[in-house]
N, C-alpha and C. Protein backbone atom coordinates (compact mmCIF):
# COMPACT_ATOMS: atom_id res chain seq x y z
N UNK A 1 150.80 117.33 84.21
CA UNK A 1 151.92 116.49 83.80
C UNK A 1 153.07 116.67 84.78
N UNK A 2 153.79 115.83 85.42
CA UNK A 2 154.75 115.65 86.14
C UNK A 2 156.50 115.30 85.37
N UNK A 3 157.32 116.06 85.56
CA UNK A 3 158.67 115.55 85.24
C UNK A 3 158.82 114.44 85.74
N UNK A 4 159.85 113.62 84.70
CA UNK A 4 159.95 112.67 84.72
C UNK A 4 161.19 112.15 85.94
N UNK A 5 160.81 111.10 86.70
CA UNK A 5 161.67 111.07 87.90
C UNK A 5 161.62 111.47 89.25
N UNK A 6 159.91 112.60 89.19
CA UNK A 6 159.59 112.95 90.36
C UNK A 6 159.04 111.78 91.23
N UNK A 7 158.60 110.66 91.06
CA UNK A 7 158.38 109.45 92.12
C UNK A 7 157.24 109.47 91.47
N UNK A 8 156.35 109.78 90.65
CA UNK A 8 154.60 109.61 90.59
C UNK A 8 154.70 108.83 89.49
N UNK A 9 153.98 107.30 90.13
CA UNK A 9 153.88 106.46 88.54
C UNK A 9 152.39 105.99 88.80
N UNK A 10 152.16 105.23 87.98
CA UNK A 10 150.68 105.02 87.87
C UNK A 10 150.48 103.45 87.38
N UNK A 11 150.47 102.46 88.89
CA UNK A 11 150.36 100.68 88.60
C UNK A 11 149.35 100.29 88.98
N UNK A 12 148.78 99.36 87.75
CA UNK A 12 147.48 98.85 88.19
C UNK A 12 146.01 99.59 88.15
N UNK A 13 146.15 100.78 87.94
CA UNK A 13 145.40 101.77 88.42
C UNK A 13 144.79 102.61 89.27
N UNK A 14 146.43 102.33 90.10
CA UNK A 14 146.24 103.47 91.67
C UNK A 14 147.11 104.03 91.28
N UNK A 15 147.14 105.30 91.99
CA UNK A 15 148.27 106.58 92.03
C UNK A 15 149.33 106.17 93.25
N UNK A 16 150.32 106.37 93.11
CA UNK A 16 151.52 105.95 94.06
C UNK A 16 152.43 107.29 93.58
N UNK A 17 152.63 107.97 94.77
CA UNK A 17 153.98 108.49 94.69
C UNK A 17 154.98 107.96 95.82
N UNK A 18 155.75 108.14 95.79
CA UNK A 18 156.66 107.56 96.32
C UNK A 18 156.95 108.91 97.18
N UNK A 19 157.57 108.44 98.59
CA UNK A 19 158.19 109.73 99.40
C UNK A 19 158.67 110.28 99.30
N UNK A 20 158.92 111.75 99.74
CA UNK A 20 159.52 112.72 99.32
C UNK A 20 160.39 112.86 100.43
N UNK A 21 161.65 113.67 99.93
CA UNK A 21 162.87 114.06 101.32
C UNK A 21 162.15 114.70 102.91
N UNK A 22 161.29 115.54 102.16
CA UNK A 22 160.48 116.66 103.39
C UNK A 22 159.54 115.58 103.95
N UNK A 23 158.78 114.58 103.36
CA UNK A 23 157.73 113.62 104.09
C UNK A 23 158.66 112.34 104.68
N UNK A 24 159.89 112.13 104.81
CA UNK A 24 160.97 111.79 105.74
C UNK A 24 161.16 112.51 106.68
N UNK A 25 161.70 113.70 106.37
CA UNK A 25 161.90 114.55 107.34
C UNK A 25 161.05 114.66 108.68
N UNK A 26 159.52 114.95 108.08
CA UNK A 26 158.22 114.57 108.69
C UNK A 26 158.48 113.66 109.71
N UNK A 27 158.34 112.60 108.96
CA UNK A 27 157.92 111.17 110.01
C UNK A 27 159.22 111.62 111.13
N UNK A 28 160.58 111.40 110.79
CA UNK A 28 161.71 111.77 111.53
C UNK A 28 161.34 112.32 112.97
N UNK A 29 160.35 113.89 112.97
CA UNK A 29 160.61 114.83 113.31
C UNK A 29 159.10 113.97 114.73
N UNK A 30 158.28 113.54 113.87
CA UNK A 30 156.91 113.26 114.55
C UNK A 30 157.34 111.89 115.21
N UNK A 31 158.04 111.08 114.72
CA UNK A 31 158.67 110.21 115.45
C UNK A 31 159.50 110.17 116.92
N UNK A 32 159.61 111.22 116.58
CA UNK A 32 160.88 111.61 118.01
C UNK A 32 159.91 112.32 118.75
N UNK A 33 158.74 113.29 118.57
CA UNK A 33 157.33 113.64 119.13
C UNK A 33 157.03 112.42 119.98
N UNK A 34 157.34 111.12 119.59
CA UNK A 34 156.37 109.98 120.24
C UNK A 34 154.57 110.04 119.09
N UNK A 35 154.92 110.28 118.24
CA UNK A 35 153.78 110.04 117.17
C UNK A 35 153.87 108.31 116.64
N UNK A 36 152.76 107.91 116.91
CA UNK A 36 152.54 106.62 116.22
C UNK A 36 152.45 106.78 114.90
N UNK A 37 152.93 105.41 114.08
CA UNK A 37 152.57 105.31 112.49
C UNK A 37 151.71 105.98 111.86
N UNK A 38 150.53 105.27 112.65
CA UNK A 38 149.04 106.12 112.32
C UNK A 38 149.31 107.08 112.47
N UNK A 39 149.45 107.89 113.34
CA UNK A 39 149.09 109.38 113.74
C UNK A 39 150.27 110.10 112.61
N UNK A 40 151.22 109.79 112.13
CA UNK A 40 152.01 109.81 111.17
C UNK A 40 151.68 110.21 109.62
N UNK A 41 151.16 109.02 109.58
CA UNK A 41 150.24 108.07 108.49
C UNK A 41 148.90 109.22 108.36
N UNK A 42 148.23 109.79 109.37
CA UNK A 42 147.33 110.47 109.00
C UNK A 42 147.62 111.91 108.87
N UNK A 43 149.04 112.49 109.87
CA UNK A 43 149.00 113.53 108.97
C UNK A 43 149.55 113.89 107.44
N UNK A 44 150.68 112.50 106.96
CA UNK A 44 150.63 112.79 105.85
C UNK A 44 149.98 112.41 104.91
N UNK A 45 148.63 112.25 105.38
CA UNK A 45 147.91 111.45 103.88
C UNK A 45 148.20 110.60 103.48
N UNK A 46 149.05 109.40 104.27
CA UNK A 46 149.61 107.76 103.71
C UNK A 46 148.78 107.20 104.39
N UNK A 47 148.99 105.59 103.77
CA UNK A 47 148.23 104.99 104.40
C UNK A 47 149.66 104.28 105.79
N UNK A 48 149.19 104.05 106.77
CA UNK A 48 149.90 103.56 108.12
C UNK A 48 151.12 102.47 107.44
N UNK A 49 150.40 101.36 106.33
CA UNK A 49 151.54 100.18 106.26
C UNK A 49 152.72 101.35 105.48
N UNK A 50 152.49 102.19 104.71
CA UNK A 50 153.68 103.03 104.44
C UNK A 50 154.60 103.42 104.79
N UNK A 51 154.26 104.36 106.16
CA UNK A 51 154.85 104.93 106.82
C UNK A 51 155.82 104.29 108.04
N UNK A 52 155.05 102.47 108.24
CA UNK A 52 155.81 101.54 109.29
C UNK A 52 156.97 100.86 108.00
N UNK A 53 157.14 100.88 106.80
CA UNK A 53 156.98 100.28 106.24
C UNK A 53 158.69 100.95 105.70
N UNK A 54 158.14 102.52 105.58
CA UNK A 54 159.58 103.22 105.02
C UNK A 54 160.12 103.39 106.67
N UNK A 55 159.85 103.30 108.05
CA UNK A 55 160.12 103.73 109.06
C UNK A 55 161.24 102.08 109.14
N UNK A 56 160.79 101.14 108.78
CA UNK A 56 161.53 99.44 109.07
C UNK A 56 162.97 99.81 107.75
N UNK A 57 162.45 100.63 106.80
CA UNK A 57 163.30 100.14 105.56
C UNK A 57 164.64 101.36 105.96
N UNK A 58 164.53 102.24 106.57
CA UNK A 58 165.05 103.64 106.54
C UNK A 58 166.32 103.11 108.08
N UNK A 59 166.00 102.31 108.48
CA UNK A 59 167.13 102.00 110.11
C UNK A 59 167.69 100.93 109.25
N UNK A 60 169.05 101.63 110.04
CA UNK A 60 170.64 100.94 109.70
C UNK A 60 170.60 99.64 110.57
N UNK A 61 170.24 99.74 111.76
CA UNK A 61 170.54 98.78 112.58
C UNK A 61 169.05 99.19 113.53
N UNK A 62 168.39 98.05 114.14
CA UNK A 62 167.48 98.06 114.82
C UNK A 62 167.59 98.92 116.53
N UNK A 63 169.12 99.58 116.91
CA UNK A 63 168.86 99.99 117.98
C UNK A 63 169.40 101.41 117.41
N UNK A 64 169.57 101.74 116.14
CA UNK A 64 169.90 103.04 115.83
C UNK A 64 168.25 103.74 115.34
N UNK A 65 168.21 105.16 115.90
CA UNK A 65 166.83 105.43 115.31
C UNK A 65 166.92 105.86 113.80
N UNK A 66 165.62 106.14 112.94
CA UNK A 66 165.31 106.39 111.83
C UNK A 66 166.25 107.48 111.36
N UNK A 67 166.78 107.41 110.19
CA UNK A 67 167.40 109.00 110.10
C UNK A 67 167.44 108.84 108.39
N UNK A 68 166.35 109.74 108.57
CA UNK A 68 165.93 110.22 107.24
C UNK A 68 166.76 110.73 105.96
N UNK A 69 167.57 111.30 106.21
CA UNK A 69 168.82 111.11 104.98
C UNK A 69 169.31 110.00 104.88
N UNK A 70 169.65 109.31 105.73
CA UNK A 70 170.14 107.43 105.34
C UNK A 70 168.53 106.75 104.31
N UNK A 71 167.78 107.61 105.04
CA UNK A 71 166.53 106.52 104.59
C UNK A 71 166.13 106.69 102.64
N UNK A 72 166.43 108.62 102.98
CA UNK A 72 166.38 109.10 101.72
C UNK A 72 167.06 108.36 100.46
N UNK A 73 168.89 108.35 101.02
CA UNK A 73 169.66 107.65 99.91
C UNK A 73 169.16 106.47 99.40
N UNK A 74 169.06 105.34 100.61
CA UNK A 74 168.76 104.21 100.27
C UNK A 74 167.13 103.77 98.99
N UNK A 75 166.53 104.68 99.42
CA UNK A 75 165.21 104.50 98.44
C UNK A 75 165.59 104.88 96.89
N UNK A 76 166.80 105.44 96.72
CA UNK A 76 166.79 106.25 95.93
C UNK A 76 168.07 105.36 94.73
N UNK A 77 168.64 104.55 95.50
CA UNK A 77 169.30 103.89 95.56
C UNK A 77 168.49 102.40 95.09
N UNK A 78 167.79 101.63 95.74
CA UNK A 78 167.06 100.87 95.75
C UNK A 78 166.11 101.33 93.82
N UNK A 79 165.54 102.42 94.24
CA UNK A 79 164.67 102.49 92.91
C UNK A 79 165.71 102.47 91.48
N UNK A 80 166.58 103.08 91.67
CA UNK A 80 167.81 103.41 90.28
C UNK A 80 168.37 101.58 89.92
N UNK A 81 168.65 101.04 91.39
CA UNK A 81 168.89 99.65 91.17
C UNK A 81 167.79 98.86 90.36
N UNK A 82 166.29 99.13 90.60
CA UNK A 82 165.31 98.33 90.31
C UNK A 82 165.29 98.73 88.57
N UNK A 83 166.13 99.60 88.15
CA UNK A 83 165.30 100.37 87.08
C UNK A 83 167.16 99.19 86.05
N UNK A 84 167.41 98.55 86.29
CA UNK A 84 168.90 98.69 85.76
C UNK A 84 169.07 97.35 85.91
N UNK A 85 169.79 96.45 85.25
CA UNK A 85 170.75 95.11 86.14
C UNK A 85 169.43 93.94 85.87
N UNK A 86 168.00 94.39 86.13
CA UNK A 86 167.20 93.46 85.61
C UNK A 86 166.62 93.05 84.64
N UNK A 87 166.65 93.70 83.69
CA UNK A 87 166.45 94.22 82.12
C UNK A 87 166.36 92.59 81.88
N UNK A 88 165.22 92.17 81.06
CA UNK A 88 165.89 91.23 80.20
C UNK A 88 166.56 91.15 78.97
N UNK A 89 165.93 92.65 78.09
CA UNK A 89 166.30 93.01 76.91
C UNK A 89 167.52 93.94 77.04
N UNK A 90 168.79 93.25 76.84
CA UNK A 90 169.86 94.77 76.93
C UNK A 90 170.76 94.17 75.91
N UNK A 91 171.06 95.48 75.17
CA UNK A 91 171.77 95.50 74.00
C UNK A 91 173.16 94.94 74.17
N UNK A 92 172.97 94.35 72.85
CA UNK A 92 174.52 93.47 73.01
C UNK A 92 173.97 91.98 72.89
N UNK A 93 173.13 91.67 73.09
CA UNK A 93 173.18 90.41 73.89
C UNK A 93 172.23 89.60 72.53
N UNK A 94 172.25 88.06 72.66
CA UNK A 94 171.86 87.41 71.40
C UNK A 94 170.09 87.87 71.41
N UNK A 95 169.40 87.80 72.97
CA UNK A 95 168.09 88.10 72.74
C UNK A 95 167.52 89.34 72.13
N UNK A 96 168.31 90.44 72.38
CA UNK A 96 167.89 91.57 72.05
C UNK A 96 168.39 91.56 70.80
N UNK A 97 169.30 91.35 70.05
CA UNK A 97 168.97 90.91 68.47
C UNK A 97 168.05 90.55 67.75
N UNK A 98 167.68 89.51 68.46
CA UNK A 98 166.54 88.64 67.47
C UNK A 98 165.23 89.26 68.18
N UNK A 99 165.13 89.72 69.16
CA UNK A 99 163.83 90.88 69.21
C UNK A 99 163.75 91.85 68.18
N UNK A 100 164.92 92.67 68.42
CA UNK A 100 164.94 93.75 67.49
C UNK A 100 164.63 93.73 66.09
N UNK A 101 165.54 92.14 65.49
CA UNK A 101 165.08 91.81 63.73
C UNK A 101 163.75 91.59 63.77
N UNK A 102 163.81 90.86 64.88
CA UNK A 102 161.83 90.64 64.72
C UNK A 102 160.98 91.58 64.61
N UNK A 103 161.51 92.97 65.02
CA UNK A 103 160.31 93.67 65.15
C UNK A 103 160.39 94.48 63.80
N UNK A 104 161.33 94.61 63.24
CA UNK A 104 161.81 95.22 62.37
C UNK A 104 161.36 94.69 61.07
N UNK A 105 161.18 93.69 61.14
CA UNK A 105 160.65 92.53 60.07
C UNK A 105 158.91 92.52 60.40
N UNK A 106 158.52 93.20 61.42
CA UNK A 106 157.30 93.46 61.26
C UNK A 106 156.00 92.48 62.29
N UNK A 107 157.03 92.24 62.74
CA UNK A 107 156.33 90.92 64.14
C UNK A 107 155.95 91.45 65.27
N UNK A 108 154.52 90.95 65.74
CA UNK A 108 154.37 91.82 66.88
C UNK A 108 154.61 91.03 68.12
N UNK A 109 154.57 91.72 68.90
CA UNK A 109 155.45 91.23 70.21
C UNK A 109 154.91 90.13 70.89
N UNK A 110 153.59 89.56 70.59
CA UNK A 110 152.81 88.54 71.27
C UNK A 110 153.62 87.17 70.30
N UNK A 111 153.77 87.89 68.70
CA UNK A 111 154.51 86.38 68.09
C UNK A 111 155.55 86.41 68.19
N UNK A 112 156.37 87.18 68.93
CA UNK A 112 158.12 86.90 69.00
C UNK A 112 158.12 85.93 70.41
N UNK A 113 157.03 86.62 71.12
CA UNK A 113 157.06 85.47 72.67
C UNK A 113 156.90 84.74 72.71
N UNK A 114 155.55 83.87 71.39
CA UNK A 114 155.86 82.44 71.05
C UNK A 114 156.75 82.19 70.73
N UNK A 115 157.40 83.00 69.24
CA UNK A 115 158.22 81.87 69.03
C UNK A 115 159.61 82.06 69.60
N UNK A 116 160.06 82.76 70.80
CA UNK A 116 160.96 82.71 71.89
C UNK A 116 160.37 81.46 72.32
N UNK A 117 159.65 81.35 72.77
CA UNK A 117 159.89 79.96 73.75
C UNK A 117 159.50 78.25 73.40
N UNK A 118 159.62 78.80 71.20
CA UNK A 118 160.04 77.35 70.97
C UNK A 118 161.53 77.61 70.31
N UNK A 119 162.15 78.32 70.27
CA UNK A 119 163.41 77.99 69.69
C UNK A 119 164.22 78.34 70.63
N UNK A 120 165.52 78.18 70.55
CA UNK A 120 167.05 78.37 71.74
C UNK A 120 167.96 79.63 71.11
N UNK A 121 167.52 80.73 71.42
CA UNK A 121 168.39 81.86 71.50
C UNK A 121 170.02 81.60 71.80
N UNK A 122 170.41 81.11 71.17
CA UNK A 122 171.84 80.42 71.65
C UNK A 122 172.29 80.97 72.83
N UNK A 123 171.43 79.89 73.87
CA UNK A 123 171.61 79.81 75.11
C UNK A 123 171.78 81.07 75.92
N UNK A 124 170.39 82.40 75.35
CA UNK A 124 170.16 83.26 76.14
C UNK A 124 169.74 83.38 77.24
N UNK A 125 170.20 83.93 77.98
CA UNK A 125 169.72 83.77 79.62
C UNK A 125 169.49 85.30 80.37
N UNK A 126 168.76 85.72 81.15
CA UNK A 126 168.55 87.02 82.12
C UNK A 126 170.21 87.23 82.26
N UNK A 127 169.86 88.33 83.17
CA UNK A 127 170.86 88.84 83.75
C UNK A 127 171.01 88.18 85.00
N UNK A 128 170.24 87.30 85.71
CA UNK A 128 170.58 86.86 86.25
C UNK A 128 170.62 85.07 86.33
N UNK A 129 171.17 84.74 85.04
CA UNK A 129 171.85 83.77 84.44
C UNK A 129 170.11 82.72 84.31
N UNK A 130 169.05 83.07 84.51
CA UNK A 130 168.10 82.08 84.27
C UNK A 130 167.96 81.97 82.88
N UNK A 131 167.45 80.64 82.63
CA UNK A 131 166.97 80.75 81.25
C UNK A 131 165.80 81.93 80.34
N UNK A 132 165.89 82.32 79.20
CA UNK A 132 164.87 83.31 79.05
C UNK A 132 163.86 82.22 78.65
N UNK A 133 162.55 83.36 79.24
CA UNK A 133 161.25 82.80 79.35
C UNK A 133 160.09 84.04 78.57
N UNK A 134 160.20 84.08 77.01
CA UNK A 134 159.93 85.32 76.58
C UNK A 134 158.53 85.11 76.54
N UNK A 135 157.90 86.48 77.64
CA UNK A 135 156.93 86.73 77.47
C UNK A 135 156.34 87.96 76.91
N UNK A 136 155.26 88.14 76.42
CA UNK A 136 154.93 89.50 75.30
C UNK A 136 155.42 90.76 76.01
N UNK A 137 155.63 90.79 77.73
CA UNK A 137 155.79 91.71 78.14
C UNK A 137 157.01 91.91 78.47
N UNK A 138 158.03 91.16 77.82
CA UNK A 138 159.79 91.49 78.04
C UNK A 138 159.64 92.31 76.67
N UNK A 139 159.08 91.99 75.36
CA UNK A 139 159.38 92.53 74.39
C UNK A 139 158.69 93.88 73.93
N UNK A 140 159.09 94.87 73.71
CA UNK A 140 158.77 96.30 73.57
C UNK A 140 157.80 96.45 72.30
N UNK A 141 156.50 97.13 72.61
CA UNK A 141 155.84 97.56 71.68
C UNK A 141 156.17 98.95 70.77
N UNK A 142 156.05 98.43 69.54
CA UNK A 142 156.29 100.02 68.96
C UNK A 142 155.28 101.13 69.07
């Protein structure tokens, strides 16, 4: 079992962890070696599009080189953003009401997504102002 927040999630049914400060450091260090992706890529056990992949995402500017604490923040940064701000369900709001009575009243989440998308949540919308489009997988299973 892994604490929660260490980077290891499990989509689709592959294992993904996500990079670590020291496997930055790495590439950083093998980079400035004159180590290719690959050769990168194979000593840390990634696959190559990874390692070109956090090496493109980690530079400030294309004539500054990689520098792995910039690269660090930003991922870290990037993931906390992904986890926040996109929510469709966030409290307060008219949708997450009428989820919540719904579920509470004993409805399971496949019939709240129908009947989300025949009635008008008084004019509920994402967070990022689209119309909601409730599907079984915005609404939380108990």
């Amino acid at each position: 079992m892994y604490p929660v927040g260490c980077g290891r999630s499990e989509a689709m049914g592959k294992r993904y962890d996500h990079l670590s400060y020291l496997e930055r450091i790495r590439i950083w260090e093998w980079q400035r070696a004159g180590m290719s992706c690959q050769q990168i890529a194979r000593r840390l056990e990634r696959s190559p599009s990874t390692v070109s992949r956090e090496v493109r995402r980690g530079l400030w500017h294309p004539s500054v080189p990689y520098d792995p604490c910039n690269a660090d923040y930003r991922a870290r940064r990037r993931r906390s953003e992904s986890r926040t701000g996109r929510r469709k369900l966030r409290p307060g709001t008219a949708l997450f009401d009428t989820v919540a009575t719904s579920l509470r009243e004993g409805w399971s989440p496949l019939q709240i997504a129908g009947r989300l998308r025949r009635m008008d949540v008084s004019g509920a919308s994402t967070p990022h102002g689209q119309p909601v489009s409730g599907g079984r997988e915005s609404v939380p299973s108990e």
